[in-house]
Protein backbone atom coordinates (compact mmCIF):
# COMPACT_ATOMS: atom_id res chain seq x y z
CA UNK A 1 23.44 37.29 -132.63
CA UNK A 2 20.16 38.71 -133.28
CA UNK A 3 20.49 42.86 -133.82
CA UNK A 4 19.76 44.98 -130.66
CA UNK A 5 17.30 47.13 -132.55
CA UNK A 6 15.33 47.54 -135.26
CA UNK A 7 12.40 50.25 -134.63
CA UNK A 8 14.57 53.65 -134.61
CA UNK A 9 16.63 52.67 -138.08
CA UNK A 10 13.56 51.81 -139.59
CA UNK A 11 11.43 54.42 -138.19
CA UNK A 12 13.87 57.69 -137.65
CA UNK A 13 17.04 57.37 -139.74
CA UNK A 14 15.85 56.26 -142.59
CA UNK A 15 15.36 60.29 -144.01
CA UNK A 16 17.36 63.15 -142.49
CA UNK A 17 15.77 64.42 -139.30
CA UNK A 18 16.38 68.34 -138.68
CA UNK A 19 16.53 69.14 -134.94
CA UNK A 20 17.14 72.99 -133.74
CA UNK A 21 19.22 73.12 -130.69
CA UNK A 22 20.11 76.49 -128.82
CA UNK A 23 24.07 77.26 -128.24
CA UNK A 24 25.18 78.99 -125.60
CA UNK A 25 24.37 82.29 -127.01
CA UNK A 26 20.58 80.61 -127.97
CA UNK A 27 21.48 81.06 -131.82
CA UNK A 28 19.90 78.10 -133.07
CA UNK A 29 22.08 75.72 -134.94
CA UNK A 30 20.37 72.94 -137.24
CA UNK A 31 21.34 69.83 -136.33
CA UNK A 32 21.18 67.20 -139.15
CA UNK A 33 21.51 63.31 -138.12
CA UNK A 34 22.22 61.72 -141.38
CA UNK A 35 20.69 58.54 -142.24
CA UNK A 36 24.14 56.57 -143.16
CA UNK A 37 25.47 56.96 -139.75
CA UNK A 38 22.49 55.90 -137.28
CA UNK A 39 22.85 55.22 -133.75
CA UNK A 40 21.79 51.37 -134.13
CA UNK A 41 24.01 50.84 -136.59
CA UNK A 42 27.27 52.13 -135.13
CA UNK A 43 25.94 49.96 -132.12
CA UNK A 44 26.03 46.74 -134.46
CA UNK A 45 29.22 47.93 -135.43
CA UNK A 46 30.15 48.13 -132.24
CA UNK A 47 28.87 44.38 -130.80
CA UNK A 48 29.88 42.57 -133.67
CA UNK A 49 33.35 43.60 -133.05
CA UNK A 50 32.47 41.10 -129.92
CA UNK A 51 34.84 43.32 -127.86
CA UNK A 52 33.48 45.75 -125.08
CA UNK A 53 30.19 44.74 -125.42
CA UNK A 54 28.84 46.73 -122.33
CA UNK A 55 30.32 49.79 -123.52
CA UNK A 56 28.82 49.33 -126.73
CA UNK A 57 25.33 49.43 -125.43
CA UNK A 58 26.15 52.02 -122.60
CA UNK A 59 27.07 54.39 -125.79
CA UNK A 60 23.78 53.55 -127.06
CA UNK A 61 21.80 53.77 -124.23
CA UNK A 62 23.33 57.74 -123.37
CA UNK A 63 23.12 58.65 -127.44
CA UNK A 64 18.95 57.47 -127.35
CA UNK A 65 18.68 59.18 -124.07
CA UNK A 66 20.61 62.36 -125.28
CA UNK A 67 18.45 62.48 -128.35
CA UNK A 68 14.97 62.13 -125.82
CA UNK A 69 16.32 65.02 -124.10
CA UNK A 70 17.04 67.22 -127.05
CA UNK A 71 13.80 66.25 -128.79
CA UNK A 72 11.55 67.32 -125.99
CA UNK A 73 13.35 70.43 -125.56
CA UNK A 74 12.85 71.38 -129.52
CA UNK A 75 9.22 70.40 -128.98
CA UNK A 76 8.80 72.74 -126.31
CA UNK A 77 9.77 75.33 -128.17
CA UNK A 78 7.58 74.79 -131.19
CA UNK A 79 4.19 74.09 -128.45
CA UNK A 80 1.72 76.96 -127.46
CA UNK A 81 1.94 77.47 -123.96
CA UNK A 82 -0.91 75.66 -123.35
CA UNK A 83 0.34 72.38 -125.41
CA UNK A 84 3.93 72.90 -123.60
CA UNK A 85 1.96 72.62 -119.96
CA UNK A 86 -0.06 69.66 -121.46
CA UNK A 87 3.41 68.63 -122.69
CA UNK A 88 5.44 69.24 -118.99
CA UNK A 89 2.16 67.19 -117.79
CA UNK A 90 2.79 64.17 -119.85
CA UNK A 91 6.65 64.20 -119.34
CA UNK A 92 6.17 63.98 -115.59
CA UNK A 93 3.66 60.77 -115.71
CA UNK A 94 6.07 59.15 -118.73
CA UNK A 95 9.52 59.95 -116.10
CA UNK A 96 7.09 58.69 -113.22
CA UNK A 97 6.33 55.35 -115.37
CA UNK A 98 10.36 55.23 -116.65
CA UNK A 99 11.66 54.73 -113.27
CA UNK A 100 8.81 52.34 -112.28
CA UNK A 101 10.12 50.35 -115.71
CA UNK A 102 13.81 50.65 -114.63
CA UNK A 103 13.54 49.44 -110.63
CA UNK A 104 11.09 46.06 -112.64
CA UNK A 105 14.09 45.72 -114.52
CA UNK A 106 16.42 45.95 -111.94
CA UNK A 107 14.99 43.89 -109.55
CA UNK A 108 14.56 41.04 -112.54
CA UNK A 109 18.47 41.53 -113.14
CA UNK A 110 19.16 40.83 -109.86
CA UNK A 111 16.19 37.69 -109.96
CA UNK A 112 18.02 36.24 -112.41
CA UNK A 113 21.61 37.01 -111.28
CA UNK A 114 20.62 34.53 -108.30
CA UNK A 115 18.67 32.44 -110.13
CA UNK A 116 20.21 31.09 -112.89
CA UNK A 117 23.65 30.30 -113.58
CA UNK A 118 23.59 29.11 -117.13
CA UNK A 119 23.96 32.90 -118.38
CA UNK A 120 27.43 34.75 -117.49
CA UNK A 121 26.40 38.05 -115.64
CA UNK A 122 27.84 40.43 -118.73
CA UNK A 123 24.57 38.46 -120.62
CA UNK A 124 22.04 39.66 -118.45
CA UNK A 125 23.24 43.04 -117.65
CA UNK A 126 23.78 43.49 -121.38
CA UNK A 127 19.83 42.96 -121.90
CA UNK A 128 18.48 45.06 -119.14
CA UNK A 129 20.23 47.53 -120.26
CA UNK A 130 18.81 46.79 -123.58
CA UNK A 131 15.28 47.06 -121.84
CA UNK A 132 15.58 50.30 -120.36
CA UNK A 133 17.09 51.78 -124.11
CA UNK A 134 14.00 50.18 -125.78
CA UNK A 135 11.42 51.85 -123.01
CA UNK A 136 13.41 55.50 -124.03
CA UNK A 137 13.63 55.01 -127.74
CA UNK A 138 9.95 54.00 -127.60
CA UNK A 139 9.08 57.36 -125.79
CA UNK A 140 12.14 58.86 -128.46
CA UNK A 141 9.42 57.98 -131.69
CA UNK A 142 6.66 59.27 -130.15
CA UNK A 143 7.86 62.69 -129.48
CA UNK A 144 9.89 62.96 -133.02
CA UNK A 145 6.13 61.85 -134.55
CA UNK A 146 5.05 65.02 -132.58
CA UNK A 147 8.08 67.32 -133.52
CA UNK A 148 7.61 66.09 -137.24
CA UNK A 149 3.94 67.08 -138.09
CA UNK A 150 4.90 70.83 -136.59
C-alpha cells in the first residue's frame, strides 16, 4: 500500500504549529498540534490496521477540513481589514473552485463505478475521497504559509 499522504507531514507537522482559537467566552486558547501525533500518521495507523478503511479516511478528510476552517478563521483575525476583504474574496473563488473539484470527482466515481468492475466499490470511493482531502490540504498549506510569516 502506498501512504495516503505525504505533503502535510512533511510540510506542517514536522515543527509545532501554534494556532489561537476563540472559546466561547473569545479568551483565546493556544492550540499546539504536536509533531509526533500528525493527522497523516494516525491515518496510516489507521489503514494499515486494514480494518474500517472508509472510516479511516472519513476521519481524515473532517480533521484536514476542521483544521482549513480554523486556520482561515485565525488568519482573519491577524489581516487588516483590507487584507481580510481581499482574504473573504479569495475564499469565495477557492469554495467556488472546491465544489467544481468535488462534482469532477463525483461524477468520475460514478464513471468508474459503471465502468469497470475489476476494482471493488470500497477502492474507488476510498480514492475520491482521497482526492477531495488532497484539493483541502492543498488549500490547508497555503493558508498556514500565510498565517506563519504574520
Amino acid at each position: 500500500m502506498t501512504p495516503v499522504k505525504t505533503k502535510l507531514s512533511l510540510f506542517i507537522f514536522n515543527s509545532f504549529i501554534a494556532l489561537f482559537v476563540s472559546n466561547a467566552v473569545m479568551a483565546q486558547q493556544k492550540v499546539i498540534i504536536d509533531s509526533t501525533v500528525p493527522i497523516e500518521a494516525k491515518e496510516l495507523r489507521c489503514l494499515n490496521k486494514g480494518e474500517n478503511l472508509p472510516a479511516c479516511v472519513d476521519t481524515f478528510y473532517l480533521e484536514i477540513d476542521s483544521m482549513l476552517n480554523i486556520v482561515y478563521k485565525q488568519l482573519m483575525q491577524v489581516l487588516t481589514p483590507d487584507e481580510r476583504l481581499a482574504l473573504k474574496k479569495e475564499e469565495l473563488l477557492w469554495l467556488k473552485k472546491r465544489t467544481v473539484f468535488f462534482k469532477a470527482k463525483d461524477k468520475e466515481y460514478e464513471t468508474m463505478m459503471h465502468s469497470t468492475k475489476h476494482q471493488p466499490y470500497r477502492d474507488i470511493a476510498l480514492a475520491t475521497l482521497v482526492k477531495k482531502g488532497d484539493f483541502e490540504e492543498d488549500r490547508l498549506i497555503e493558508l498556514l504559509n500565510r498565517l506563519r510569516v504574520r
